[in-house]
C-alpha atoms as a PDB file:
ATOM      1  CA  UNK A   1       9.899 -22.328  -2.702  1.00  0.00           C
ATOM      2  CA  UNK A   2      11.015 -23.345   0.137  1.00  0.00           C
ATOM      3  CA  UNK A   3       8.543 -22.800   3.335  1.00  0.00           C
ATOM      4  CA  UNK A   4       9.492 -23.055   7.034  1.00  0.00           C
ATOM      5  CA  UNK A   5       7.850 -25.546   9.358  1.00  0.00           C
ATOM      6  CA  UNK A   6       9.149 -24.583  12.819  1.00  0.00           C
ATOM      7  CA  UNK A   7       5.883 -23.918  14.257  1.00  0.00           C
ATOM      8  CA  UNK A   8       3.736 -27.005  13.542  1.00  0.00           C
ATOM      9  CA  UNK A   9       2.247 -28.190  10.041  1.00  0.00           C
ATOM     10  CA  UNK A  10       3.095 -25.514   7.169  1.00  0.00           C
ATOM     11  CA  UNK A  11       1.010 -25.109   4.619  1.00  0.00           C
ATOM     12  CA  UNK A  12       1.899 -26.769   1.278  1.00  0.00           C
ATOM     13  CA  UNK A  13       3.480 -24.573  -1.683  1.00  0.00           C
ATOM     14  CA  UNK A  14       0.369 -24.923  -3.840  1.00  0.00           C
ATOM     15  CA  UNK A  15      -1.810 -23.305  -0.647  1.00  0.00           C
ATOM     16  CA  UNK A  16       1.055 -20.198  -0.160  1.00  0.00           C
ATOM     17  CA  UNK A  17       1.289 -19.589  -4.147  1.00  0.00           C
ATOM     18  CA  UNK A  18      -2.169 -19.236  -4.265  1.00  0.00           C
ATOM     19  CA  UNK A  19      -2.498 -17.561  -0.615  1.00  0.00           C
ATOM     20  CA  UNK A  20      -0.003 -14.870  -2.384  1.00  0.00           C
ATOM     21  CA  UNK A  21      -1.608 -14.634  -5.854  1.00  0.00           C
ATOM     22  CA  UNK A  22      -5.190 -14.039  -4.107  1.00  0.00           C
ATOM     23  CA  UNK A  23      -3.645 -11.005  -1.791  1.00  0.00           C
ATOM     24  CA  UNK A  24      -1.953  -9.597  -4.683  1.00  0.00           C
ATOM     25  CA  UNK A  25      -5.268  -9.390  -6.685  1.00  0.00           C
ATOM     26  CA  UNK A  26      -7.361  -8.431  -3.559  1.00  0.00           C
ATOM     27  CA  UNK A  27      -4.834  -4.948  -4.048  1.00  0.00           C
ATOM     28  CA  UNK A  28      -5.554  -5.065  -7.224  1.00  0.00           C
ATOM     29  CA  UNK A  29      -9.502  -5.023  -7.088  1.00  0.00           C
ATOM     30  CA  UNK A  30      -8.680  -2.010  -4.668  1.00  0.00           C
ATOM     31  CA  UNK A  31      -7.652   0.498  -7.130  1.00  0.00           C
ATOM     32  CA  UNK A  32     -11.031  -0.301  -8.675  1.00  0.00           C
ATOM     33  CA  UNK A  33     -12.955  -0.887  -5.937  1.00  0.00           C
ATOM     34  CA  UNK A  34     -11.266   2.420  -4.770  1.00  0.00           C
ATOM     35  CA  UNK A  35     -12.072   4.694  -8.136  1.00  0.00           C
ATOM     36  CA  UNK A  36     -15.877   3.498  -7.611  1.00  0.00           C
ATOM     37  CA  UNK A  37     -16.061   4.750  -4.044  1.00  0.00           C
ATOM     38  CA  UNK A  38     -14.641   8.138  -5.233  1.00  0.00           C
ATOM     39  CA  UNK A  39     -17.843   8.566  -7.384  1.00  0.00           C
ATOM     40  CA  UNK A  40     -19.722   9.276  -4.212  1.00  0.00           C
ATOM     41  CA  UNK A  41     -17.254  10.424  -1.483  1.00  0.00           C
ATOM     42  CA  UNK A  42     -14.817  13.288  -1.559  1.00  0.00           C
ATOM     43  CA  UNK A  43     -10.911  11.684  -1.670  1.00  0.00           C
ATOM     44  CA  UNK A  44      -9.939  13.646   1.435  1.00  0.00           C
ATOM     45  CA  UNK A  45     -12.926  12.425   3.372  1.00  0.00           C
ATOM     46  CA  UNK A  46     -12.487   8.590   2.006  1.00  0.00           C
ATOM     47  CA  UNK A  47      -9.058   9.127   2.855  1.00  0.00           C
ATOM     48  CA  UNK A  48      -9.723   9.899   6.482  1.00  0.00           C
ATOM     49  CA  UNK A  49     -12.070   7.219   7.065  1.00  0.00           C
ATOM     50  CA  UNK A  50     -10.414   4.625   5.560  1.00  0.00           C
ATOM     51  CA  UNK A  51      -7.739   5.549   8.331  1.00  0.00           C
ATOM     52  CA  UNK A  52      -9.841   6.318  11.605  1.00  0.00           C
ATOM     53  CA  UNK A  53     -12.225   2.947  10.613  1.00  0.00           C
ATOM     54  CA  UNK A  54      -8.571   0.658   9.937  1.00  0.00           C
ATOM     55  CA  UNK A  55      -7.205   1.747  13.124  1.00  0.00           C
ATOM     56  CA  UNK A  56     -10.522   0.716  15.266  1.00  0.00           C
ATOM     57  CA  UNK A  57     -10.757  -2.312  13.609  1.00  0.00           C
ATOM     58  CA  UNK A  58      -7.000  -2.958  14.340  1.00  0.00           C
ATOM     59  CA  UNK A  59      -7.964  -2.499  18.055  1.00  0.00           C
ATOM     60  CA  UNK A  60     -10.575  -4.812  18.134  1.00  0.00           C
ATOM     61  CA  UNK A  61      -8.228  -7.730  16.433  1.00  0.00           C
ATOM     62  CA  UNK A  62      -5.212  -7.375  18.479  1.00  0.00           C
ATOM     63  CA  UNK A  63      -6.422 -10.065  21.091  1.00  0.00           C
ATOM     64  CA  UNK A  64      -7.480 -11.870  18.376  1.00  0.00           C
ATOM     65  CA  UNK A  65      -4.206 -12.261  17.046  1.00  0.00           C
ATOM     66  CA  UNK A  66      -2.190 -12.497  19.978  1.00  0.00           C
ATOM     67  CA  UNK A  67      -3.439 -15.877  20.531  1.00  0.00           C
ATOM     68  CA  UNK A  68      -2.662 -17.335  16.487  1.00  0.00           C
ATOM     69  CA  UNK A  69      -0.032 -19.464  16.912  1.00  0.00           C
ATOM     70  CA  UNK A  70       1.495 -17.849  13.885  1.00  0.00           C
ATOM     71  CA  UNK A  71       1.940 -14.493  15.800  1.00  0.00           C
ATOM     72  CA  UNK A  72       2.660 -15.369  19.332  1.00  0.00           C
ATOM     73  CA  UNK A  73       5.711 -16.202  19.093  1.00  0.00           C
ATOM     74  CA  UNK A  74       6.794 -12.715  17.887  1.00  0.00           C
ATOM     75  CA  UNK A  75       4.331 -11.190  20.197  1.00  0.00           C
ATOM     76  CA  UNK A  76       5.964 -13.127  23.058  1.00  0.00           C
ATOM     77  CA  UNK A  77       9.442 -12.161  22.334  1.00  0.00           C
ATOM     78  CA  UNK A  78       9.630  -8.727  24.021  1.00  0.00           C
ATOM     79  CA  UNK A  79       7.069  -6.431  25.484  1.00  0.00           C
ATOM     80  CA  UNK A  80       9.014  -3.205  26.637  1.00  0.00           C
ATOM     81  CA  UNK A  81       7.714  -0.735  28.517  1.00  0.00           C
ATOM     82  CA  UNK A  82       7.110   2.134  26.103  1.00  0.00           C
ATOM     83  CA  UNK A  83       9.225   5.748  26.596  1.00  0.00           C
ATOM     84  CA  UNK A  84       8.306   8.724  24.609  1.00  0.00           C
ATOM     85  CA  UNK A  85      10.620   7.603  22.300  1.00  0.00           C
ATOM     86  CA  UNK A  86       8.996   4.916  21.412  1.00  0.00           C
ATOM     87  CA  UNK A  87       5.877   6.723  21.161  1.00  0.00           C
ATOM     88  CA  UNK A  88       7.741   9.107  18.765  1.00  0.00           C
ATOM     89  CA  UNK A  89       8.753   6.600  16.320  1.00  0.00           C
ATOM     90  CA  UNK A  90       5.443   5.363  16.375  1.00  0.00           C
ATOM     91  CA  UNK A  91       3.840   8.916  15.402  1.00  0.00           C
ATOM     92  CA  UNK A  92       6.622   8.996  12.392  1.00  0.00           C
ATOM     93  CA  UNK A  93       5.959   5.717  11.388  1.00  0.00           C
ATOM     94  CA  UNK A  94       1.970   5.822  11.740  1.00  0.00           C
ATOM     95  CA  UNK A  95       2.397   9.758   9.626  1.00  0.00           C
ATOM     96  CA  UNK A  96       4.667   8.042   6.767  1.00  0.00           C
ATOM     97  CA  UNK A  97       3.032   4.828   6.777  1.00  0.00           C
ATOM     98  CA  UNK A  98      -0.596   5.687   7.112  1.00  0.00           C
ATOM     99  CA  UNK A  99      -1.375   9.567   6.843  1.00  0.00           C
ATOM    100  CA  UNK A 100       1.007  10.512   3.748  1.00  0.00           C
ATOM    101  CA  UNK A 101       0.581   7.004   2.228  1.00  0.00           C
ATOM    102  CA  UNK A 102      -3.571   6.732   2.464  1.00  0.00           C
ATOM    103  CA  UNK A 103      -4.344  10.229   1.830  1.00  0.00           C
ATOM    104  CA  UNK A 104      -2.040  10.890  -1.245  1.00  0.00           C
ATOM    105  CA  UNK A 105      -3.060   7.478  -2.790  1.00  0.00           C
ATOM    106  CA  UNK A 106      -6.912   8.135  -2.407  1.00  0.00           C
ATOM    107  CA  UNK A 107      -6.689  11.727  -3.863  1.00  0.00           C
ATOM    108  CA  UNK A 108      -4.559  10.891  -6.331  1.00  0.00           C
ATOM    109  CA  UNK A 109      -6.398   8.282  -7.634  1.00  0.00           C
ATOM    110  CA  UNK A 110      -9.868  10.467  -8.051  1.00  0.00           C
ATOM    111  CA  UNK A 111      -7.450  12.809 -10.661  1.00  0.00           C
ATOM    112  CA  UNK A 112      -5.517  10.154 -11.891  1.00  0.00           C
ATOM    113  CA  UNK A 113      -6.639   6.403 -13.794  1.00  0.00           C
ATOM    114  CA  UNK A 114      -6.461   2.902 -12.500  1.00  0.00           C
ATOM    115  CA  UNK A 115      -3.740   1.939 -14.866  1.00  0.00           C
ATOM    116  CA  UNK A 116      -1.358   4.981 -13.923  1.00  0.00           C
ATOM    117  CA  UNK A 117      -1.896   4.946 -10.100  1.00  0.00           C
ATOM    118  CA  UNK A 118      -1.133   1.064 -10.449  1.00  0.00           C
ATOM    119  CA  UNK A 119       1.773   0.768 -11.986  1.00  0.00           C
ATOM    120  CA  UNK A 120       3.142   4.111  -9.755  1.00  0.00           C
ATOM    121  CA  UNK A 121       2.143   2.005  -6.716  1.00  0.00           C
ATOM    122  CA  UNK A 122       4.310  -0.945  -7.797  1.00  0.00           C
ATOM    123  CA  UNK A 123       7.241   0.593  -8.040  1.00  0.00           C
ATOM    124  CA  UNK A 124       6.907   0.621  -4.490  1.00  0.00           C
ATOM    125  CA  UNK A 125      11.327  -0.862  -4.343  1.00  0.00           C
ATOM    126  CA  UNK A 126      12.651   1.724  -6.117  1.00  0.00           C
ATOM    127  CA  UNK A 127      11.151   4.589  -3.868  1.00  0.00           C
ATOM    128  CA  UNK A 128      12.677   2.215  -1.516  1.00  0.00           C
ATOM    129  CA  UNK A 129      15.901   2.168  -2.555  1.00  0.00           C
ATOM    130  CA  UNK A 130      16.269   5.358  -3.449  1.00  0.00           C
ATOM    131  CA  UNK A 131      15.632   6.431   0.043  1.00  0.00           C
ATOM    132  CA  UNK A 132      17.610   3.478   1.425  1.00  0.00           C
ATOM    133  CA  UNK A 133      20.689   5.014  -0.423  1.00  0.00           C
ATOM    134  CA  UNK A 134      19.984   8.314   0.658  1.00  0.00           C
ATOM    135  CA  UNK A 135      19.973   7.137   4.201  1.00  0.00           C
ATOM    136  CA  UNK A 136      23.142   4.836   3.667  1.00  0.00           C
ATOM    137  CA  UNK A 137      21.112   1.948   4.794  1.00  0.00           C
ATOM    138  CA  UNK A 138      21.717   0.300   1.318  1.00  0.00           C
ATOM    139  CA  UNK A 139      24.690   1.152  -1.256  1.00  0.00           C
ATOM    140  CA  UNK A 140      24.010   1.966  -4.722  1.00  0.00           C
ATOM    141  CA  UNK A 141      25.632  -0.436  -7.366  1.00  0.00           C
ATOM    142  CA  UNK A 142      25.384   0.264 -11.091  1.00  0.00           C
ATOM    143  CA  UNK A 143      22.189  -2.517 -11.724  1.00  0.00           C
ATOM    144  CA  UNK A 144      20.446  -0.369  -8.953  1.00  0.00           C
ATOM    145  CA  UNK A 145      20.892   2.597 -10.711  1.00  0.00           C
ATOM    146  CA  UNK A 146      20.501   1.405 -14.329  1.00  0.00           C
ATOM    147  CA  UNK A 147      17.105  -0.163 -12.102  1.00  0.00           C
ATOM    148  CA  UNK A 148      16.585   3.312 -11.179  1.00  0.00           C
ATOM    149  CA  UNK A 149      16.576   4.961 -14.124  1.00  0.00           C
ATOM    150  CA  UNK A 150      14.521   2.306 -16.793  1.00  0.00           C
ATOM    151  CA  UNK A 151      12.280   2.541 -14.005  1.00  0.00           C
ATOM    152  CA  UNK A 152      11.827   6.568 -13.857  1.00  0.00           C
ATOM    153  CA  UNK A 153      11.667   6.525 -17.674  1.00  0.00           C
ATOM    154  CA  UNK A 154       9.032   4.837 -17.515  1.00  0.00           C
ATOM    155  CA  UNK A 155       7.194   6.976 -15.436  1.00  0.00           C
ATOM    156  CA  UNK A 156       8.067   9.836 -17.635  1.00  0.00           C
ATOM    157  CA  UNK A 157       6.654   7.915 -20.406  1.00  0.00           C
ATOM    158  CA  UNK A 158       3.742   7.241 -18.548  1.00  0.00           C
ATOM    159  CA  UNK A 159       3.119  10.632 -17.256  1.00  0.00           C
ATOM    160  CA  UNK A 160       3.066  11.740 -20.383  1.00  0.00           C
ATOM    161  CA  UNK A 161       0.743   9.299 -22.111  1.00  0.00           C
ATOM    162  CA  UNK A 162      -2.277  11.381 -21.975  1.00  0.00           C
ATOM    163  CA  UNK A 163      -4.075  13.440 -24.822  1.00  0.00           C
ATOM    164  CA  UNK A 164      -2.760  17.183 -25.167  1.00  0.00           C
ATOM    165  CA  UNK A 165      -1.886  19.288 -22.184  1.00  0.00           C
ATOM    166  CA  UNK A 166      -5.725  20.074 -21.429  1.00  0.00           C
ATOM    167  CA  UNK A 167      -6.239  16.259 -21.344  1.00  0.00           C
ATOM    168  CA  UNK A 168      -2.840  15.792 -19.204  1.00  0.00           C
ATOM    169  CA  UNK A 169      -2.943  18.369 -16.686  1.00  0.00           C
ATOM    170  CA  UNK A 170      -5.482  16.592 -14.098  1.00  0.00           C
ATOM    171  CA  UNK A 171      -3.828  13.311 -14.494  1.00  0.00           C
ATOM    172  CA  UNK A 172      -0.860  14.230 -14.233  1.00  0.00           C
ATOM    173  CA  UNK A 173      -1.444  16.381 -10.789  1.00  0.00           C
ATOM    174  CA  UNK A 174      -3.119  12.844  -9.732  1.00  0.00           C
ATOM    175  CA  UNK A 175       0.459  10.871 -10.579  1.00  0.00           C
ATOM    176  CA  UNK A 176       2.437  13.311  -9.153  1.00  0.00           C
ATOM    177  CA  UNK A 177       0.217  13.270  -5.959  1.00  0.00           C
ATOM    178  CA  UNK A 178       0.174   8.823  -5.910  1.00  0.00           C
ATOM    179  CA  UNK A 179       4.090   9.292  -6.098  1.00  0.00           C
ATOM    180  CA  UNK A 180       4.012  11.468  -2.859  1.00  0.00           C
ATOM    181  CA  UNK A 181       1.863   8.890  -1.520  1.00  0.00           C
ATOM    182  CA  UNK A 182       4.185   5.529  -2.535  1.00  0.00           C
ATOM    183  CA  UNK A 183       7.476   7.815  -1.054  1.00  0.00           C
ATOM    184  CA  UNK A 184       5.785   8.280   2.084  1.00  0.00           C
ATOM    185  CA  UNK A 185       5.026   4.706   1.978  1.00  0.00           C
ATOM    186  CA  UNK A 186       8.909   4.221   1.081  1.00  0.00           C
ATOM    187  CA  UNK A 187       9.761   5.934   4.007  1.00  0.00           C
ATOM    188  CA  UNK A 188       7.615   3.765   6.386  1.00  0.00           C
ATOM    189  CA  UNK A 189       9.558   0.334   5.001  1.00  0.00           C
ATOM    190  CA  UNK A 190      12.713   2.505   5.385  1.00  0.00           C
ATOM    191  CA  UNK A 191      12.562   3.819   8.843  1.00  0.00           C
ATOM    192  CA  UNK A 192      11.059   0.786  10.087  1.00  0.00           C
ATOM    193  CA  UNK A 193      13.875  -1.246   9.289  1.00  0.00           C
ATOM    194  CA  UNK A 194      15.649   0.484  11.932  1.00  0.00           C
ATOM    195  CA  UNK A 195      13.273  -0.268  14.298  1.00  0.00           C
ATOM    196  CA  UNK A 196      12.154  -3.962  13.138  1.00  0.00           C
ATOM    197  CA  UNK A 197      13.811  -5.860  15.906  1.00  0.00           C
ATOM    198  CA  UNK A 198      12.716  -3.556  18.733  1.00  0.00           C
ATOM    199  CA  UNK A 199       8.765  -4.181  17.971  1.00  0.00           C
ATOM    200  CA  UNK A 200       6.708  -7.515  16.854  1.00  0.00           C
ATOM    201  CA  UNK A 201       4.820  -6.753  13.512  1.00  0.00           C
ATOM    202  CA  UNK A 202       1.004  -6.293  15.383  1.00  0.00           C
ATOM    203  CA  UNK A 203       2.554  -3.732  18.257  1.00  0.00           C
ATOM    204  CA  UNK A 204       4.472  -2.196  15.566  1.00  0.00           C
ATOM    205  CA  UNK A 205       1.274  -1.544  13.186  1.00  0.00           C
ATOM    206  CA  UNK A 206      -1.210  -1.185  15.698  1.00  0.00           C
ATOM    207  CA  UNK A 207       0.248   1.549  17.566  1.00  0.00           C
ATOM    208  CA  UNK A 208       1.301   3.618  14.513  1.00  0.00           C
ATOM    209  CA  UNK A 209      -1.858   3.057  13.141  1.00  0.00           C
ATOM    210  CA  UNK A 210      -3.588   4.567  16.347  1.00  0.00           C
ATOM    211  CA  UNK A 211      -1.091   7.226  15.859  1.00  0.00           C
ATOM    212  CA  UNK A 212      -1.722   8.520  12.559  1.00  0.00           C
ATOM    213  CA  UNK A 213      -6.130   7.922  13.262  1.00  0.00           C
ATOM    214  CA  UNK A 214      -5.121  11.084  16.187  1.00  0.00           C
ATOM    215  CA  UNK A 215      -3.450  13.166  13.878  1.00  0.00           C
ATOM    216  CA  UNK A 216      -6.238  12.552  11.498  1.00  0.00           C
ATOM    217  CA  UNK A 217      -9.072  12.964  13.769  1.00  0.00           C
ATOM    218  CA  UNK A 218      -9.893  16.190  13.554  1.00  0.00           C
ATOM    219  CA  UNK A 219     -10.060  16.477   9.857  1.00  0.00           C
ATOM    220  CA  UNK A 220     -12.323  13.367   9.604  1.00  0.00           C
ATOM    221  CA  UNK A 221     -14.639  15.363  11.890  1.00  0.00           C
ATOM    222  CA  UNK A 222     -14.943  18.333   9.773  1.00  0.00           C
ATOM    223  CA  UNK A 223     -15.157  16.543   6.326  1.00  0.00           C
ATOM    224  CA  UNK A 224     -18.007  14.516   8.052  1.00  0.00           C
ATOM    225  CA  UNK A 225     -19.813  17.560   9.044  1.00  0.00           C
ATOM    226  CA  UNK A 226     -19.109  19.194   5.975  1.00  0.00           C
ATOM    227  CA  UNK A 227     -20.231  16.750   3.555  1.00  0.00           C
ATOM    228  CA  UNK A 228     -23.625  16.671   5.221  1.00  0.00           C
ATOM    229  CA  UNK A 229     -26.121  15.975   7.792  1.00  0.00           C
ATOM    230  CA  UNK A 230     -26.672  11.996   8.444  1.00  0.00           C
ATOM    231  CA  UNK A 231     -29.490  11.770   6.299  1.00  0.00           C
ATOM    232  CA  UNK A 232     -27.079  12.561   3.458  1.00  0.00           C
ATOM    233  CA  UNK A 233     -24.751   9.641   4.128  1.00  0.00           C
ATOM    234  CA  UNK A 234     -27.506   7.366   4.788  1.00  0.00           C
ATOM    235  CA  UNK A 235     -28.407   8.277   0.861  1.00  0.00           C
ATOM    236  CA  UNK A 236     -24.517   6.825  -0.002  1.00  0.00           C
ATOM    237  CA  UNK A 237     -25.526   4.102  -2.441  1.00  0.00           C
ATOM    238  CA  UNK A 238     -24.507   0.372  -1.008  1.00  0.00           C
ATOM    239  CA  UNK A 239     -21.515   0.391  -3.466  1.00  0.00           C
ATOM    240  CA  UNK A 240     -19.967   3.360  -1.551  1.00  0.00           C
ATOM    241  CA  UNK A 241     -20.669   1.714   1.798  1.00  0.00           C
ATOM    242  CA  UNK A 242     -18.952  -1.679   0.424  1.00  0.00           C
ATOM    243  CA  UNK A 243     -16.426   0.281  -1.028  1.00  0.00           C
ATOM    244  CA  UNK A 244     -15.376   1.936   2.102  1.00  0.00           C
ATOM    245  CA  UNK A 245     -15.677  -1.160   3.867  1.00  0.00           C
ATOM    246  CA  UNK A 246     -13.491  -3.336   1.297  1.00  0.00           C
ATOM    247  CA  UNK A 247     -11.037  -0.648   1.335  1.00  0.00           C
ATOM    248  CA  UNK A 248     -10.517  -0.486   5.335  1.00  0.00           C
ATOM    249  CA  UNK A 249     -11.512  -3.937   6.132  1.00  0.00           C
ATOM    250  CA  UNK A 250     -10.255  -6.255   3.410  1.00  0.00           C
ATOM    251  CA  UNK A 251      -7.785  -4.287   1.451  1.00  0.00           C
ATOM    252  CA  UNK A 252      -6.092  -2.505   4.812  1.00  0.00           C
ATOM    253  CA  UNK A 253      -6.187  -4.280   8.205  1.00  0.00           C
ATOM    254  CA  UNK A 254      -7.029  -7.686   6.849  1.00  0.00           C
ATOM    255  CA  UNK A 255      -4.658  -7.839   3.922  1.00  0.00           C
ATOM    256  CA  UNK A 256      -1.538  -6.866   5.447  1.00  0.00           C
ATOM    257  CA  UNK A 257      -2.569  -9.251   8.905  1.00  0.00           C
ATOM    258  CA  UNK A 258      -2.545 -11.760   5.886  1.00  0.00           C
ATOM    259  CA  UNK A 259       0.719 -11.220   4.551  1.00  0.00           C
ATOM    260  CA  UNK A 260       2.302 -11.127   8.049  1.00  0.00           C
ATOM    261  CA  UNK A 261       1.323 -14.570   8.038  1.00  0.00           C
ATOM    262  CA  UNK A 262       2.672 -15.267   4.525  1.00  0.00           C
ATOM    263  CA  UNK A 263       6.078 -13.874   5.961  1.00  0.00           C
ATOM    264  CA  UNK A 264       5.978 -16.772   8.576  1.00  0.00           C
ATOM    265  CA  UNK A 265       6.808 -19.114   5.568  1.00  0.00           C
ATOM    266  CA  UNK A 266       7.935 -17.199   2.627  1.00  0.00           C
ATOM    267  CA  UNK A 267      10.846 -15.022   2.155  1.00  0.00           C
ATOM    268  CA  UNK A 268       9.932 -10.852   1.426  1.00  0.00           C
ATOM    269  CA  UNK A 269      11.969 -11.357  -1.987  1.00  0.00           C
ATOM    270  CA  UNK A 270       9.790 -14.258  -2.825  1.00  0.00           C
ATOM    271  CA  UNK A 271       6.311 -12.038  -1.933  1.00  0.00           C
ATOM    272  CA  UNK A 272       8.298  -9.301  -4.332  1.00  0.00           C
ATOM    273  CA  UNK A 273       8.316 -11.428  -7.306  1.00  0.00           C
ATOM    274  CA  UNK A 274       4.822 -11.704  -7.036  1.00  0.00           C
ATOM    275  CA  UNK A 275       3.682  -8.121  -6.948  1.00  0.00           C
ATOM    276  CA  UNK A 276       4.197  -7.961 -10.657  1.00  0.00           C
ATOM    277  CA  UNK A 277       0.552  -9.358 -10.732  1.00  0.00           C
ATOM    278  CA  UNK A 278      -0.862  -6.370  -9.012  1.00  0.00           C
ATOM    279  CA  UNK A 279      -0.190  -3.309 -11.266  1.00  0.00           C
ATOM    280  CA  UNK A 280      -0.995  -5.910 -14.406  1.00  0.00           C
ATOM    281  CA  UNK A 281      -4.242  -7.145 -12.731  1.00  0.00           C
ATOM    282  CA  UNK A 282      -5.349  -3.810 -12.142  1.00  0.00           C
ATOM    283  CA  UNK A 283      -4.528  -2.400 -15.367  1.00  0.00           C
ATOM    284  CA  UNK A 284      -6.568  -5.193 -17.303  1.00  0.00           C
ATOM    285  CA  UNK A 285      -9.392  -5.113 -15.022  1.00  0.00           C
ATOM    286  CA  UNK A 286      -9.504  -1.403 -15.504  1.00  0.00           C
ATOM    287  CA  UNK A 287      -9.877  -1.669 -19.260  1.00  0.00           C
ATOM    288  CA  UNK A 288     -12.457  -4.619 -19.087  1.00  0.00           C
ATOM    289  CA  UNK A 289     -15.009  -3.571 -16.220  1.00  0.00           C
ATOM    290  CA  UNK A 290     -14.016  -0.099 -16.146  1.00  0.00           C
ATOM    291  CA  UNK A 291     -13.609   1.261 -19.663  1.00  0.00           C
ATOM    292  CA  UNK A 292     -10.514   2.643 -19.106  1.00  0.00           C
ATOM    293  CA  UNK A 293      -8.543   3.302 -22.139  1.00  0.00           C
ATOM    294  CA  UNK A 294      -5.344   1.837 -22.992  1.00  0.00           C
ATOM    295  CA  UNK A 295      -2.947   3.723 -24.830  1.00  0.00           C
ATOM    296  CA  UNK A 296       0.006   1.814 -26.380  1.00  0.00           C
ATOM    297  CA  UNK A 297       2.624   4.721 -24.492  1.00  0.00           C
ATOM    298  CA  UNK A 298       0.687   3.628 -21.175  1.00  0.00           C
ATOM    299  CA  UNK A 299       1.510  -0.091 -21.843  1.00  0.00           C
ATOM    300  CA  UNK A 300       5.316   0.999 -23.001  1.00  0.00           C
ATOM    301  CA  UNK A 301       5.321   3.094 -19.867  1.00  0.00           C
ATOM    302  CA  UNK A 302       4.351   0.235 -17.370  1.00  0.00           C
ATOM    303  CA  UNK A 303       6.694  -2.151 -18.781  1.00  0.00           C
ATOM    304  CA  UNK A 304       9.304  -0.342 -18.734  1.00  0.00           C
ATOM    305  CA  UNK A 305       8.688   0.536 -15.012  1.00  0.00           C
ATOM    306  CA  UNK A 306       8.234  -2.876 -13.621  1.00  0.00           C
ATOM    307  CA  UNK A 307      10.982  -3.670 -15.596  1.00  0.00           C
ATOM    308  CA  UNK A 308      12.881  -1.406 -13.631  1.00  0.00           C
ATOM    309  CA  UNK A 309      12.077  -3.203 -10.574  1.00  0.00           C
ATOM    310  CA  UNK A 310      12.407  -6.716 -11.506  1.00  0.00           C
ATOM    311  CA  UNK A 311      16.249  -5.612 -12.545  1.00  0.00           C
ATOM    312  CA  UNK A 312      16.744  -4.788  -9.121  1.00  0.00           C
ATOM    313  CA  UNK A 313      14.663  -7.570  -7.605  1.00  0.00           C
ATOM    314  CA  UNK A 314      16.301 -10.068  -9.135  1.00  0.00           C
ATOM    315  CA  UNK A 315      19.496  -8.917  -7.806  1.00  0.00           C
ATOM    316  CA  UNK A 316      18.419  -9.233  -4.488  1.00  0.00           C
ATOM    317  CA  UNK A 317      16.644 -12.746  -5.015  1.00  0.00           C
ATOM    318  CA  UNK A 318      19.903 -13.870  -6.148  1.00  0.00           C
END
C-alpha cells in the first residue's frame, strides 16, 4: 500500500488499514443498528430524518472542514460562482444520492434481513457498472460481464433463500426495494463522475445533501405529525434515539467525511478491496446478536455475489 505524503506527515499503513477496516465495520454495525431503530420508528419517517438531521449537521461542519489541512487544498482549488445549472446537478445528485438511496435502503431493510440487505448493498460496483456501460462511460469486456452475471445469480439465489412463498413474499418486496435503493446510489457515483472535477468533495456533498433535505421536507413534516404528538416521541426508548443518531451522525455525515480523508492517501480500488468486510461483518453479527438465521442458500447466495464483484475488482486493481 502505497500512501501519498504531499501534504505533510502521512499516516503509517498500519494506522490507514485499520482507519479502513474500522469504517467498513462502522457500516456494518449500521444495518444492525438500523433494523433496531425500525422496531420503534416507521422506515419512511427514519428515512426522512436520517436525511433532514445529515444535511444540518453537514452545515454546521463545513467550516470545520474547510480549515483541515487534508481538505483545503481541494476546497481551495476552485470556487465558481454557481448557475442554475449547477444547482440542477446538485438536485439530481442530492435525489439519486440521498433521497432514492436513504429511503429505499431504510424501508427495505424493515421487510427484508440484515444478511440480505448486506450483501445487496455490497454489490454496490456492479450496479455501477452496469449503469456505467449503459451510459458509455465504461465498456463492457467479457470478465465484466461473466462479473455481472455470477454476481446476479447470486442474488437470485439469495432472493430466493427464504421458506415457501408465504415466508418469501415480504422479504423479497424488502430486496427488491434495497436494490432500488443501491441503483439510485449507482447512479449518484455514475453521474458524479461527470461532474468530479468541477466541484471539491465537501461543496459537492453538502449542497446535494441540502438539496435532497428540500425535496424531503415536507414529507418529514407530515410523518412527524402523523406519528404523534411530542409526548409520543419523547416515549422513543434511548435505543431509538441512539439509533437515529448513529445512523445520521456516525454512519452518514461522519463516515463518508472519514473516507474523504482515507482517499487523500489510498487509492478508491484499494478502499474496494476492503468492502468485502462489510456485507460479511454484518451478516455474522446478524446471526450472533441478532438471531438471524442463516440458511446455507443465503451463504451460497452471498458468496457467489461478492464473488461477482471481486472478479471485476480485481480487474481494475490490476
Amino acid at each position: 500500500m502505497r500512501i501519498n505524503n504531499d501534504s505533510g506527515l502521512a499516516p503509517s499503513a498500519t494506522v490507514i488499514t485499520v482507519s479502513i477496516t474500522s469504517l467498513m465495520l462502522v457500516w456494518a454495525v449500521n444495518f444492525l443498528v438500523g433494523k433496531i431503530t425500525l422496531r420503534y420508528i416507521p422506515a419512511l419517517t427514519l428515512g426522512c430524518l436520517r436525511i433532514v438531521i445529515a444535511a444540518v449537521f453537514m452545515v454546521l461542519l463545513i467550516p470545520i472542514c474547510r480549515r483541515l489541512p487534508v481538505f483545503q487544498e481541494k476546497a481551495r482549488a476552485a470556487r465558481p460562482r454557481f448557475t442554475w445549472r449547477d444547482y440542477w446537478t446538485f438536485a439530481y445528485l442530492g435525489f439519486f444520492g440521498f433521497v432514492v438511496n436513504q429511503i429505499c435502503f431504510t424501508t427495505g431493510l424493515h421487510y427484508t434481513n440484515v444478511t440480505h440487505s448486506s450483501i445487496i448493498v455490497g454489490m454496490g460496483p456492479i450496479y455501477t457498472l452496469i449503469l456505467a456501460v449503459l451510459f458509455r462511460l465504461e465498456q463492457a469486456t467479457w470478465r465484466k460481464a461473466t462479473g455481472m452475471a455470477i454476481s446476479l445469480a447470486g442474488v437470485a439465489i439469495l432472493a430466493s433463500s427464504t421458506g415457501g412463498l408465504a415466508h418469501r413474499s415480504p422479504t423479497l418486496v424488502g430486496d427488491i426495494i434495497t436494490v432500488c435503493g443501491s441503483l439510485g446510489f449507482a447512479m449518484w457515483v455514475v453521474l458524479g463522475k461527470r461532474v468530479a472535477g468541477k466541484y471539491d468533495p465537501i461543496t459537492c456533498t453538502s449542497w446535494s445533501l441540502i438539496f435532497a433535505a428540500i425535496m424531503v421536507l415536507p414529507l418529514v413534516i407530515h410523518q412527524v405529525i402523523a406519528f404523534g404528538p411530542l409526548f409520543t416521541w419523547l416515549a422513543l426508548p434511548w435505543q431509538a434515539w441512539a439509533g437515529i443518531l448513529f445512523m445520521t451522525l456516525i454512519s452518514s455525515t461522519l463516515a463518508y467525511l472519514f473516507y474523504l480523508w482515507l482517499l487523500r492517501f489510498v487509492e478508491a480500488s484499494q478502499l474496494t478491496a476492503f468492502s468485502y468486510l462489510m456485507p460479511v461483518s454484518a451478516t455474522a453479527m446478524s446471526i450472533f446478536f441478532m438471531g438471524e438465521p442463516g440458511a446455507w442458500s443465503e451463504l451460497l447466495g452471498g458468496a457467489l455475489a461478492l464473488l461477482g464483484v471481486y472478479w471485476v475488482e480485481s480487474a481494475r486493481g490490476k
